[in-house]
Protein backbone atom coordinates (compact mmCIF):
# COMPACT_ATOMS: atom_id res chain seq x y z
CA UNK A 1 -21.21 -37.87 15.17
CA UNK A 2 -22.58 -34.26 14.47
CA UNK A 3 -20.28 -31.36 15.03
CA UNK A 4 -21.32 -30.71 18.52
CA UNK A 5 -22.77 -33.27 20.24
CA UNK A 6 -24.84 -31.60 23.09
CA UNK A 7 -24.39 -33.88 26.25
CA UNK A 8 -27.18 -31.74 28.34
CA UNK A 9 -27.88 -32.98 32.03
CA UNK A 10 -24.60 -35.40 32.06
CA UNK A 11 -22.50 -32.46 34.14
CA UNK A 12 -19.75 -32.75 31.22
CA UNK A 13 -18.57 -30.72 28.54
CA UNK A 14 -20.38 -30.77 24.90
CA UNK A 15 -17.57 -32.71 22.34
CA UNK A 16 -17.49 -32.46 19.04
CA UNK A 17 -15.35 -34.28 16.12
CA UNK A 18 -12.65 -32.22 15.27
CA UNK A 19 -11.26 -34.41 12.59
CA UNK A 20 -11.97 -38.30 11.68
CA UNK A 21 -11.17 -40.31 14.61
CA UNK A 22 -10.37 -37.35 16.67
CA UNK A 23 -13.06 -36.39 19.02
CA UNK A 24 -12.61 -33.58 21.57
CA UNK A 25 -13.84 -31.50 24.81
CA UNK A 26 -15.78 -28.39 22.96
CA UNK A 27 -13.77 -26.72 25.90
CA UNK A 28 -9.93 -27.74 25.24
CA UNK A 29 -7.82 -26.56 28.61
CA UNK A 30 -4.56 -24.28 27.59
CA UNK A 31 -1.71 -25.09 29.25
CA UNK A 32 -0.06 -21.60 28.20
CA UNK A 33 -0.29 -19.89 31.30
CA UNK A 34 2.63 -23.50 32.50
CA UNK A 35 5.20 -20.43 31.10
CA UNK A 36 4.06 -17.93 33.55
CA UNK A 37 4.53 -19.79 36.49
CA UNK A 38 7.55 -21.22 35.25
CA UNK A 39 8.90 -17.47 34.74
CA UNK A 40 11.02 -17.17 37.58
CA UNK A 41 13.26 -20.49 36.65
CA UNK A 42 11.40 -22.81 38.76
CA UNK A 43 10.29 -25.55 36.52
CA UNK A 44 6.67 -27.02 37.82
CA UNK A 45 6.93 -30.52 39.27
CA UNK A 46 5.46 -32.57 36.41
CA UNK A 47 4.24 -35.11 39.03
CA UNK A 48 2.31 -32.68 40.40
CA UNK A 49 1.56 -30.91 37.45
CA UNK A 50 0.05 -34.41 35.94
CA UNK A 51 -2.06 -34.69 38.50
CA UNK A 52 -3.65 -31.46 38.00
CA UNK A 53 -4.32 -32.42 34.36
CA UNK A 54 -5.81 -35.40 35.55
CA UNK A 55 -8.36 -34.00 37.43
CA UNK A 56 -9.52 -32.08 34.19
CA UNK A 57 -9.91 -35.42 32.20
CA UNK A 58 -11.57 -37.00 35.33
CA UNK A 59 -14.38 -34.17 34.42
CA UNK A 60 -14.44 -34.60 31.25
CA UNK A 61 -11.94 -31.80 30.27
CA UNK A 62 -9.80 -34.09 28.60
CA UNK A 63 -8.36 -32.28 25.60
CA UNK A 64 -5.39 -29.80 26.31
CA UNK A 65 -3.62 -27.74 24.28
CA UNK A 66 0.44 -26.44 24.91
CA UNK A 67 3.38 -25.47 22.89
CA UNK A 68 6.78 -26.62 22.27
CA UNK A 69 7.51 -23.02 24.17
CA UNK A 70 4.81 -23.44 27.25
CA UNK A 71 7.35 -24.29 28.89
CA UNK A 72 7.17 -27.96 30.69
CA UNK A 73 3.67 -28.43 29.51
CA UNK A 74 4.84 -31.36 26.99
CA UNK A 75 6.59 -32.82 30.23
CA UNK A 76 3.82 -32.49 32.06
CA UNK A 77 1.32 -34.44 29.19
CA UNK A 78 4.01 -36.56 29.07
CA UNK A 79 4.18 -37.76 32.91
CA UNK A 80 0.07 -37.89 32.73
CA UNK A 81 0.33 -40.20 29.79
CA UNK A 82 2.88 -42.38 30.88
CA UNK A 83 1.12 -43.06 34.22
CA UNK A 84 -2.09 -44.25 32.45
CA UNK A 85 -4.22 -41.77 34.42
CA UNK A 86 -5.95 -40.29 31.60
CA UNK A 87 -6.69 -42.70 29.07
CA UNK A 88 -8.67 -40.82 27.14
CA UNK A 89 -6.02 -38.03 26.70
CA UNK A 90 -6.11 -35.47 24.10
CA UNK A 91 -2.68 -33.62 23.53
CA UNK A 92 -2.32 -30.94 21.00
CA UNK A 93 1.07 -29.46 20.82
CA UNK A 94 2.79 -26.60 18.47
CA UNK A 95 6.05 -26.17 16.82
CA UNK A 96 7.01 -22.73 16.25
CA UNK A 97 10.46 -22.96 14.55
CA UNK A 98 12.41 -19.81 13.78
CA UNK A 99 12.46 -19.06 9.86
CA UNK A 100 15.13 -20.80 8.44
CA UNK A 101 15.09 -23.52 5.58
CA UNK A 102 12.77 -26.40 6.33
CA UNK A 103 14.70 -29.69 5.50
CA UNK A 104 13.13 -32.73 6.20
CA UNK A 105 15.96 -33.09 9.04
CA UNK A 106 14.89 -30.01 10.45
CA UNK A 107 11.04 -31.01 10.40
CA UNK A 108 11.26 -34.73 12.04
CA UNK A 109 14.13 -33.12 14.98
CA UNK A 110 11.21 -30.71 15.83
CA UNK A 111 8.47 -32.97 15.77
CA UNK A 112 10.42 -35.94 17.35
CA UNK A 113 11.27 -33.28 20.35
CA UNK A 114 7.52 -32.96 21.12
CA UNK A 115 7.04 -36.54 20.39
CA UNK A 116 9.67 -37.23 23.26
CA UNK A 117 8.44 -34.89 26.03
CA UNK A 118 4.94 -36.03 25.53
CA UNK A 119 5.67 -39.66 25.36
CA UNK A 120 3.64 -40.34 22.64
CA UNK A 121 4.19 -42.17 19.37
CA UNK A 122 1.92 -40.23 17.58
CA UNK A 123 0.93 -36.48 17.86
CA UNK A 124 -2.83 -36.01 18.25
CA UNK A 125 -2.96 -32.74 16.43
CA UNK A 126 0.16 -30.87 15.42
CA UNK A 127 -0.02 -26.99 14.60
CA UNK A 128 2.50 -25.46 12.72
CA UNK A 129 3.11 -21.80 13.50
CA UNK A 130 5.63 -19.63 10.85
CA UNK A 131 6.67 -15.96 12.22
CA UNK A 132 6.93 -14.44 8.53
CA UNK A 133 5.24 -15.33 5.65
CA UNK A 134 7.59 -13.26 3.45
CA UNK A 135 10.02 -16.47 4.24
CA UNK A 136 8.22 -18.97 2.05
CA UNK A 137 9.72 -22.13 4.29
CA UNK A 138 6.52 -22.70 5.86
CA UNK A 139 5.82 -24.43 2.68
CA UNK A 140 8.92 -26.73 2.89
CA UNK A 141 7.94 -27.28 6.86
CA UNK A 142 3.99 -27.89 5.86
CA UNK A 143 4.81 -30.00 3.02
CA UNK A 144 7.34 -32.18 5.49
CA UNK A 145 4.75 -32.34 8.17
CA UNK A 146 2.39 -34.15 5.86
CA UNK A 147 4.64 -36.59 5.10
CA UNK A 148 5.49 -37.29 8.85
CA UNK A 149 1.57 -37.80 9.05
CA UNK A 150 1.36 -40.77 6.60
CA UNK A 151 4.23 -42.10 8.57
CA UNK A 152 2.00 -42.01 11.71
CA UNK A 153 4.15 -39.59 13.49
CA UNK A 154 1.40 -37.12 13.50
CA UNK A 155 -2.47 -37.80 13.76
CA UNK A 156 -3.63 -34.17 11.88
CA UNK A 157 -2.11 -30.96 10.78
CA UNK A 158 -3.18 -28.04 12.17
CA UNK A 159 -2.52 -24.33 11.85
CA UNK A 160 -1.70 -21.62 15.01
CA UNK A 161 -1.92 -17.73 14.46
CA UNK A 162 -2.38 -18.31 10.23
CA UNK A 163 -3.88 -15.55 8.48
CA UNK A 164 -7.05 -16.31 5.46
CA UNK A 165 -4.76 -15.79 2.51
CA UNK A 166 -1.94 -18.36 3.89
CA UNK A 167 -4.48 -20.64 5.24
CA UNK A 168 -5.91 -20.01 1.45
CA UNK A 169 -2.66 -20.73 0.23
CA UNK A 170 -1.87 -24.39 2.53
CA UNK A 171 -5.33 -25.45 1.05
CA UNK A 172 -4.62 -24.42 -2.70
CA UNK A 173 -1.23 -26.65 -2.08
CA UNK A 174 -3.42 -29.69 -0.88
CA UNK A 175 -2.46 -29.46 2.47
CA UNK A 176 -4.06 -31.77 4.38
CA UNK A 177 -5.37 -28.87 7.25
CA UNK A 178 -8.09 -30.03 10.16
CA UNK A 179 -7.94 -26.21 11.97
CA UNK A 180 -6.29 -23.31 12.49
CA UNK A 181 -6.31 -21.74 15.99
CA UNK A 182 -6.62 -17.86 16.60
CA UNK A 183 -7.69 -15.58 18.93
CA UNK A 184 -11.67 -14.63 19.27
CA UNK A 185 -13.76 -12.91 22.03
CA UNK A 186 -16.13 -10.47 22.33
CA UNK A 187 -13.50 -8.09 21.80
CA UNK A 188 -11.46 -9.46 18.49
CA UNK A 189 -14.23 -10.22 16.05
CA UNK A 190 -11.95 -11.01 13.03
CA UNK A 191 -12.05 -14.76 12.82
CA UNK A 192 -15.86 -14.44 12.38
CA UNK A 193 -15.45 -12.48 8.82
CA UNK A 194 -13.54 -14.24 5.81
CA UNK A 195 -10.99 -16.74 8.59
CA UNK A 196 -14.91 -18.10 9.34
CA UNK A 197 -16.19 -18.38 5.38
CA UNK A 198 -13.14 -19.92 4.24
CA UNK A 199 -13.25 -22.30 7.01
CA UNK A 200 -16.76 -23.16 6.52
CA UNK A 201 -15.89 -23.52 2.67
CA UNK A 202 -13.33 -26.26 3.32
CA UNK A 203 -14.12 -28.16 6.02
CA UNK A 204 -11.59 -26.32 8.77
CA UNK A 205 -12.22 -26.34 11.74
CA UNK A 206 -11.22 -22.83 14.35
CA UNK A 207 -10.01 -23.41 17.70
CA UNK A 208 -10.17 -20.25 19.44
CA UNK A 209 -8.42 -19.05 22.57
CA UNK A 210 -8.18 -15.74 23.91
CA UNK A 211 -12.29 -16.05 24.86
CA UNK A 212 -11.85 -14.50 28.19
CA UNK A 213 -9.37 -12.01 27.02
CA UNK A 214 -6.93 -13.01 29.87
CA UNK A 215 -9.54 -12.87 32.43
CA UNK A 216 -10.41 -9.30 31.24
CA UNK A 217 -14.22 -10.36 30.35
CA UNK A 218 -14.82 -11.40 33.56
CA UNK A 219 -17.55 -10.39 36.66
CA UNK A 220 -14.72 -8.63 38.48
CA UNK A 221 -13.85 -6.12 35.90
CA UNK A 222 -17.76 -5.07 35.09
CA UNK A 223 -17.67 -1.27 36.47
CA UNK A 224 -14.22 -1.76 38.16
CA UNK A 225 -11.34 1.50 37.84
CA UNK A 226 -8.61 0.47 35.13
CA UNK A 227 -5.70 -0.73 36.86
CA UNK A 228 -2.63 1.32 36.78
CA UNK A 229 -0.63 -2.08 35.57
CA UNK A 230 -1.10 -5.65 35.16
CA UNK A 231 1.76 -8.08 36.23
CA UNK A 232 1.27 -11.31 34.27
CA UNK A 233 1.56 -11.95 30.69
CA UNK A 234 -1.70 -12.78 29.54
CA UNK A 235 -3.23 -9.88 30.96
CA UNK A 236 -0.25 -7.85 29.67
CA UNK A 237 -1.34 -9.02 26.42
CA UNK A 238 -5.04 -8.67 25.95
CA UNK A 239 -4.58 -5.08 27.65
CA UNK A 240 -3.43 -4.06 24.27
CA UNK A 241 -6.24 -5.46 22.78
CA UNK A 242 -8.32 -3.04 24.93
CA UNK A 243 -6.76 -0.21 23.53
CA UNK A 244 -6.75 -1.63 20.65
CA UNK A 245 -10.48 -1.60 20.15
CA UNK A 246 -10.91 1.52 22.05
CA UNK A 247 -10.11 1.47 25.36
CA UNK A 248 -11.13 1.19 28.85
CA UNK A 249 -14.99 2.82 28.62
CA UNK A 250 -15.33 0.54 25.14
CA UNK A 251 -14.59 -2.53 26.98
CA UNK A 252 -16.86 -1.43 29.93
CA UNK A 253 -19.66 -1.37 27.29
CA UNK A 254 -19.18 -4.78 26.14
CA UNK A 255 -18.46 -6.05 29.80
CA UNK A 256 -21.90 -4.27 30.24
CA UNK A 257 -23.59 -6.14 27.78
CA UNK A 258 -22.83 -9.54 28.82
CA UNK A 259 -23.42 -8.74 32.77
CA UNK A 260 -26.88 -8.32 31.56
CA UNK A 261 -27.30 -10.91 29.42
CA UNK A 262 -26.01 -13.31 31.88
CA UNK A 263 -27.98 -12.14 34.73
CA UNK A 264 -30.68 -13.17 31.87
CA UNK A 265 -29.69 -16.48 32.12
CA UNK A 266 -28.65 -17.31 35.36
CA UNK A 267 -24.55 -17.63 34.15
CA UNK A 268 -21.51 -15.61 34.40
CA UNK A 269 -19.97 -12.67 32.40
CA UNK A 270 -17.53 -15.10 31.24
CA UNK A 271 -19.89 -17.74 30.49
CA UNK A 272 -21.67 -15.58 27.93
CA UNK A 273 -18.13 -14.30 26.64
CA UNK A 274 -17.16 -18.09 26.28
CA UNK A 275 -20.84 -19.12 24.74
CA UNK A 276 -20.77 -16.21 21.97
CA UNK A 277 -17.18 -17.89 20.60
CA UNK A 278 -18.45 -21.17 20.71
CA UNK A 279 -21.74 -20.70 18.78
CA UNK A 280 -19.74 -18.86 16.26
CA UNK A 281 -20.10 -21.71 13.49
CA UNK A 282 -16.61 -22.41 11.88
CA UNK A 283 -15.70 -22.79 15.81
CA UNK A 284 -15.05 -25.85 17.07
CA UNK A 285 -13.54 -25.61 20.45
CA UNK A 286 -12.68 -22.44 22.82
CA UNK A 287 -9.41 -23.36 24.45
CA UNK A 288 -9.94 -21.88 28.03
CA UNK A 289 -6.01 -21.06 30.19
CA UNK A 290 -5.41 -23.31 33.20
CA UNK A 291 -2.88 -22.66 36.17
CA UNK A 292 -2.07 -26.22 37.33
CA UNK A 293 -2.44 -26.68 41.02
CA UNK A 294 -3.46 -22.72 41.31
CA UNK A 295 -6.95 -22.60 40.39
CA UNK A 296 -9.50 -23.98 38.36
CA UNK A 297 -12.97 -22.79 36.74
CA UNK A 298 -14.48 -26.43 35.58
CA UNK A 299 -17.76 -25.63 37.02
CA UNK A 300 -18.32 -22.57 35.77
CA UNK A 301 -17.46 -23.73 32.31
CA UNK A 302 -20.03 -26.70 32.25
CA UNK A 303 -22.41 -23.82 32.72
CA UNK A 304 -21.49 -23.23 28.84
CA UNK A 305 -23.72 -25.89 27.99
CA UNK A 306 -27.51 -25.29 30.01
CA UNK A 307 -27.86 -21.91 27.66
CA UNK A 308 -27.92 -20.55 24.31
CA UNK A 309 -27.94 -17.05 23.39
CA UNK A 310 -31.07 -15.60 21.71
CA UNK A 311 -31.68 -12.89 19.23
CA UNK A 312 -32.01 -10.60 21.66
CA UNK A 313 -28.71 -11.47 23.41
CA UNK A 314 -27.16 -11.11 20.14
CA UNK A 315 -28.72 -7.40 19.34
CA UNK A 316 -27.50 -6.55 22.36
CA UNK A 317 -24.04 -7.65 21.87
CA UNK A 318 -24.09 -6.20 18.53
CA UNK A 319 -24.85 -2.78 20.34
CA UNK A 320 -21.92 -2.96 22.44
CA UNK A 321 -19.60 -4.11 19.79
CA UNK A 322 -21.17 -0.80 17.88
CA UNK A 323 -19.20 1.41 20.61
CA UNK A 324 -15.69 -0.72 19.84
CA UNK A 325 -13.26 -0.61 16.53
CA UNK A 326 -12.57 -3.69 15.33
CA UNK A 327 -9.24 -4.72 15.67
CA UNK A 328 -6.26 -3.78 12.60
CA UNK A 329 -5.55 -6.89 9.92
CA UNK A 330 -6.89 -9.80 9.87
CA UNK A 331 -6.11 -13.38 11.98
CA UNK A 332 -2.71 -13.75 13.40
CA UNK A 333 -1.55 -10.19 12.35
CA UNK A 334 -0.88 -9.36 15.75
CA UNK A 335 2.81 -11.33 15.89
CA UNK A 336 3.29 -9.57 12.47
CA UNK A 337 2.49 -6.17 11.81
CA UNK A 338 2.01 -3.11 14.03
CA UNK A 339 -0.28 -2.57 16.35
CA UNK A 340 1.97 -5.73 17.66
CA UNK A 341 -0.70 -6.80 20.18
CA UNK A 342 1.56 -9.75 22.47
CA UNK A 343 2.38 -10.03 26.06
CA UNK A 344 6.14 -8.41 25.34
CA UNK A 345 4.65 -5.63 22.95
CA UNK A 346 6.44 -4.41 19.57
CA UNK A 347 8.16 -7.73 18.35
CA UNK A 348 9.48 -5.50 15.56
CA UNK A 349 12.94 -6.03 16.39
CA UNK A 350 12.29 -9.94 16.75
CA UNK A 351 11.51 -9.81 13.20
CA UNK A 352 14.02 -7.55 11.61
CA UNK A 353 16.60 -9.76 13.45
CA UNK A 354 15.39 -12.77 11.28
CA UNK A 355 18.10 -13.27 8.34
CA UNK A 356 17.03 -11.67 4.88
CA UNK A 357 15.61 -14.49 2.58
CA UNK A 358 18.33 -13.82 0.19
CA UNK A 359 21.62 -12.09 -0.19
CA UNK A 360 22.50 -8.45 -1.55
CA UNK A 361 25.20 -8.61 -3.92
CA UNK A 362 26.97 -5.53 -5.00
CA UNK A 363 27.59 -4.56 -8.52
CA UNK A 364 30.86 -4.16 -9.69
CA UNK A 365 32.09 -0.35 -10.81
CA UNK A 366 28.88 0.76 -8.98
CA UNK A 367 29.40 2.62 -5.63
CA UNK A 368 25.15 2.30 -4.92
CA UNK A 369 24.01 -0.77 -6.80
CA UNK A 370 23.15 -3.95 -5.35
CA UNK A 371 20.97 -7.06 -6.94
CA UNK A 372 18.92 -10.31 -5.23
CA UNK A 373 18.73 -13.27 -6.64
CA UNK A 374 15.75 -16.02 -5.24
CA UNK A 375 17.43 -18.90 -7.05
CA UNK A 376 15.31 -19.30 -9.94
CA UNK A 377 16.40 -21.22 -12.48
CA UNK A 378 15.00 -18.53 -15.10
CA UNK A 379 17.53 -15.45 -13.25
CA UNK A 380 20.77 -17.00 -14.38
CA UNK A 381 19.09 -18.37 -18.15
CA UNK A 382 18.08 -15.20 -18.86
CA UNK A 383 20.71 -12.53 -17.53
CA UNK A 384 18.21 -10.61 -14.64
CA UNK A 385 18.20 -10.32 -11.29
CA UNK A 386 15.10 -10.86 -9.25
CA UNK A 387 15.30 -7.02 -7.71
CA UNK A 388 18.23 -4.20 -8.43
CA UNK A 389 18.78 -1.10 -6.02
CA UNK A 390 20.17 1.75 -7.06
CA UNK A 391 20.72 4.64 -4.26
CA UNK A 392 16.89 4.79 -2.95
CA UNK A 393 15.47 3.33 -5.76
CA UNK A 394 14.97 -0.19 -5.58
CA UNK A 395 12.87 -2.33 -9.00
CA UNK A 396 11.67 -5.89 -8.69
CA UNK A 397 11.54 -7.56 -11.84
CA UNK A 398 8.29 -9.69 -12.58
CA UNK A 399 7.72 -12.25 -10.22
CA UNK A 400 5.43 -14.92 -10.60
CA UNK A 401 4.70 -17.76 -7.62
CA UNK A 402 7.33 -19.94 -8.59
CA UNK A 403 8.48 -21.81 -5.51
CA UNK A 404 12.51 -23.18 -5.54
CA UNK A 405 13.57 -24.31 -8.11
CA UNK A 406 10.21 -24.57 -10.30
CA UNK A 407 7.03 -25.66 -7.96
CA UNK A 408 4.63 -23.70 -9.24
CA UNK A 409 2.05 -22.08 -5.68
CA UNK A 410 -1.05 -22.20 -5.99
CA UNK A 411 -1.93 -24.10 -9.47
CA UNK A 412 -4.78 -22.45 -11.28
CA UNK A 413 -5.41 -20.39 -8.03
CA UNK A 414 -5.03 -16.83 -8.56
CA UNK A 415 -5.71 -15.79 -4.55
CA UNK A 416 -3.03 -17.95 -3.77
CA UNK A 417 -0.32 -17.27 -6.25
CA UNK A 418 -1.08 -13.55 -5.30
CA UNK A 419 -0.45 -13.76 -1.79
CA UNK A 420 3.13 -15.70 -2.84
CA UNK A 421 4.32 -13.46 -5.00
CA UNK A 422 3.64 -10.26 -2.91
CA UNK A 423 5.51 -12.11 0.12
CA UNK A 424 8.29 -12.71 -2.51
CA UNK A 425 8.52 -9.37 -3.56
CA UNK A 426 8.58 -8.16 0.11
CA UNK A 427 11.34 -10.03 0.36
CA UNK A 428 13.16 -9.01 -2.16
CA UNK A 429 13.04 -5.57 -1.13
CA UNK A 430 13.94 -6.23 2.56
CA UNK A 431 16.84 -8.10 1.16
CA UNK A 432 18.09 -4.59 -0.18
CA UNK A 433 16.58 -2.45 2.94
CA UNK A 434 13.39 -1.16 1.89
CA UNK A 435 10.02 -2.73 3.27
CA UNK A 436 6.32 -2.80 1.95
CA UNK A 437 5.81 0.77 2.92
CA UNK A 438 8.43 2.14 0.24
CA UNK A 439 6.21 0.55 -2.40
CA UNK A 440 5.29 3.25 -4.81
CA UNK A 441 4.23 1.50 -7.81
CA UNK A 442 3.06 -1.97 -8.97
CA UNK A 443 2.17 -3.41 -12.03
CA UNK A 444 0.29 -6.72 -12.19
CA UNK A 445 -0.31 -9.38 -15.35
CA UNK A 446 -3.50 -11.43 -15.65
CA UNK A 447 -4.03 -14.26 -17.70
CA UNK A 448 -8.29 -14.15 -16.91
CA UNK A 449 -9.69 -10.77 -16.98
CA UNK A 450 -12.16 -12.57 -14.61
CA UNK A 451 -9.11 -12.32 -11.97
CA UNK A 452 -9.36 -9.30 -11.58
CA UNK A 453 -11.27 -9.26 -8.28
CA UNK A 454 -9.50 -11.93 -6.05
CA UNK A 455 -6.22 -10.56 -7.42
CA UNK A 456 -7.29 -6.95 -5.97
CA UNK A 457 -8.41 -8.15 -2.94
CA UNK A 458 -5.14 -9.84 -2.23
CA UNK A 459 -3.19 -6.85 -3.05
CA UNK A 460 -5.36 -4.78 -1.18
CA UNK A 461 -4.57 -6.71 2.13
CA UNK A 462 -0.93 -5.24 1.60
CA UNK A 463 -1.03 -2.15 0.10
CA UNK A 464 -4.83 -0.95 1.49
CA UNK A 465 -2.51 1.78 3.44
CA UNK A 466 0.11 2.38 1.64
CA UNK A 467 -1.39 2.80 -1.79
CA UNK A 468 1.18 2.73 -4.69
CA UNK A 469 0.38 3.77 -8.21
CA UNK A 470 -1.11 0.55 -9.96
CA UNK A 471 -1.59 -0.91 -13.25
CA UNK A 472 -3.74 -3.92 -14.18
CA UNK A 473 -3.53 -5.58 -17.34
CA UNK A 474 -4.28 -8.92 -19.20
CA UNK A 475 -2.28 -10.51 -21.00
CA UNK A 476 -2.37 -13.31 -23.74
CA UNK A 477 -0.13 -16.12 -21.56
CA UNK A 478 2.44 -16.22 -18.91
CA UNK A 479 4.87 -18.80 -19.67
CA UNK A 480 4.26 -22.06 -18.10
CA UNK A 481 0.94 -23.98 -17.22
CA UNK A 482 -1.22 -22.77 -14.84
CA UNK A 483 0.64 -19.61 -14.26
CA UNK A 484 -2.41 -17.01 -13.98
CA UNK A 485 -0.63 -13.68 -12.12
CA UNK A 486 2.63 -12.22 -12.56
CA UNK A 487 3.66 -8.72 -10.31
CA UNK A 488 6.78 -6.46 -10.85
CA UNK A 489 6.89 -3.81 -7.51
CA UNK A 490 9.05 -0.38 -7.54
CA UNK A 491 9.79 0.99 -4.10
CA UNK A 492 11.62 4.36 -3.72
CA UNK A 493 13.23 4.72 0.22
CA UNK A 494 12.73 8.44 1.97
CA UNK A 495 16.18 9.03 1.62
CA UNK A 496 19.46 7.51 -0.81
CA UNK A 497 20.95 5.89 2.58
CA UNK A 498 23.54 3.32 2.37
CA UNK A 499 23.08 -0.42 3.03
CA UNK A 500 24.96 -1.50 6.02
């Protein structure tokens, strides 16, 4: 089967192959919104809730897509599945573990969980979602995952909320990865840039949710006030993305835009926001919300598939996107890095509560010096320590994208091994209480002069605001095959300050 395989006239959604021997609705219902209702305590009857998600398959709406946090929505698969109602039932589920180390204990009590709630004894498509990359046990957790999958546990890997260099990375490592699922609409444009090429490039495919911007692109909003507040969490969310990208009257233009270019066709203002992410070609599938039992939009969304958008519906778009800024980072960045763009807001404190990577040591007869070690076998051998403070003055000793005890990142890959060692040496210098921003200076070894791009690209991504003092040199070797980029950082902190 072709990637989409147009099923025109049959009043049923397009599908399209997703992965080998895993064929899916080109609209995949999101069972997110199972946490909102559930907010108040009251769990949703998964009887009833079943039912609900039977009527979807029944129309040909048969792929859904929930969490391990969406609250009962694994229950709720779980009951459809076990009653035979849907036999043609496509369940994609997430694990979002908190940053920790990734044993292979650890990995097969996570996935068995979901495997248990959804009644299943395999996983159609698993994604993986890590909170911090500067935490490297996404790599352990991947790495376990795969092996779960050649025991049948797990159908394909996928990837939730991954950014392009650690999607980069995964791939570098041989990961076996079918798609990565991030937000796109109308008004976040970022998965369409390098997320998109790299896709393309290696056979990924992009589920995308967010389309409708929590409802936001919608008829009712075209010319309507702003409302003083919003009440539940998706629209809590995706307001910040309106701000984000410039506010109220910028979202009005876009809303604009797509009024008229539906009125064109004959279809909504969320059927052209839904119909611009889906022709997007690393796309696969938009994953549209669902409230069980509340409401449903299945006939507007086969409307998706009686229209295409033109060149002129495209200029037009293009116009309104002109009177927008595009949104900060790249893919994912919005659970990361400031602007924190989520239903709760600034998860800043969620992430400083997660346990440095490695532990401070003080130096003896020093009243303000501390070291980190990372474990490497080379620290001990040859008498260093990974990174030394000293009062607000904090030196991170050449790092290279040696993983453990001696896996080597990235073999031959100079992207990838980049983006390890900078989340290493981020690390390292949260470890003694500085972050990326104190970085005033760093000083990166290349093997191949022709490097020199990719390598500045990656370390552009970090430091593209902060901008240290840098020096970029080649060198004859690094010791050890295949090791192409090695990176010592100095940060200096605004004040001396004492670790607590």
């Amino acid at each position: 089967m072709s990637a989409a395989s147009p099923v025109s006239g049959s009043g049923r959604p397009e599908r399209t192959l997703l992965a080998p021997g895993l064929q899916i609705a080109r609209v995949v219902t999101g069972l997110w919104q199972v946490a909102d209702m559930e907010r108040g305590g009251t769990l949703l009857d998964p009887v009833r809730g079943a039912a609900a998600m039977a009527q979807y398959a029944a129309a040909g709406f048969d792929t859904f897509d929930m969490a391990d946090h969406y609250g009962s929505a694994e229950v709720i698969a779980g009951t459809l599945r076990a009653s035979g109602g849907a036999p043609g039932l496509r369940a994609f589920t997430k694990w979002c573990p908190p940053p920790g180390p990734m044993t292979a204990a650890v990995v097969r009590d996570g996935v068995q969980r979901s495997l248990d709630r959804m009644q299943t004894p395999c996983i159609d498509l698993l994604q993986f979602h890590w909170w911090t990359f500067e935490h490297p046990g996404y790599l352990d957790a991947m790495r376990e995952l795969a092996r779960l999958r050649e025991e049948g546990l797990i159908a394909h890997l996928g990837l939730a909320n991954f950014d392009t260099a650690h999607l980069q990375l995964l791939l570098a490592e041989g990961i076996p990865i079918a798609s990565n699922q991030v937000c796109m609409s109308l008004l976040d444009r970022r998965g369409t840039e390098a997320m998109s090429q790299l896709c393309l490039a290696h056979g990924v495919r992009l589920l995308a949710y967010g389309v409708l911007g929590g409802g936001f692109l919608g008829e009712r909003w075209v010319g309507a006030a702003e409302p003083a507040q919003v009440a539940d969490w998706s629209k809590m969310k995706y307001r910040r993305f309106i701000d984000a990208v410039g506010g109220w009257s910028a979202l009005q233009a876009v809303l604009q835009a797509a009024r008229d270019i539906g009125r064109k066709h004959g279809v909504s203002v969320s059927n052209v926001a839904t119909r611009w992410v889906l022709e997007q070609p690393a796309v696969a599938a938009v994953i549209v919300g669902a409230r069980l039992g509340e409401s449903e939009h299945r006939a507007d969304n086969l409307r998706l598939f009686g229209f295409t958008l033109d060149e002129e519906d495209r200029a037009r778009l293009e116009t309104a996107f002109a009177q927008t800024r595009r949104l900060p980072g790249d893919c994912g960045d919005e659970y990361r890095h400031p602007p924190f763009l989520t239903a709760s807001g600034d998860l800043s404190h969620h992430l400083d509560s997660v346990a440095p990577l490695w532990q401070r040591q003080p130096v003896a007869g020093y009243q303000e010096r501390w070291t980190v070690d990372s474990g490497s076998v080379w620290e001990p051998l040859a008498g260093y320590s990974r990174a030394v403070r000293v009062r607000d003055r904090i030196l991170v000793s050449g790092t290279t994208a040696t993983h453990g005890s001696g896996h080597l990142v990235g073999r031959d890959d100079a992207a990838a091994q980049t983006t390890y060692i900078l989340d290493k040496i981020v690390a390292s210098i949260k470890a003694l209480g500085g972050h990326l921003e104190d970085v005033v200076r760093t000083r990166v070894y290349l093997t191949h002069a022709a490097d020199w791009r990719v390598v500045s690209e990656v370390h552009g991504r970090y430091f593209g605001a902060i901008r240290p003092a840098n020096t970029l040199l080649q060198v004859g070797a690094l010791i050890g095959d295949g090791y192409r980029v090695e990176i010592e950082a100095e940060a200096i902190l605004d004040g001396p300050g004492s670790l607590q």
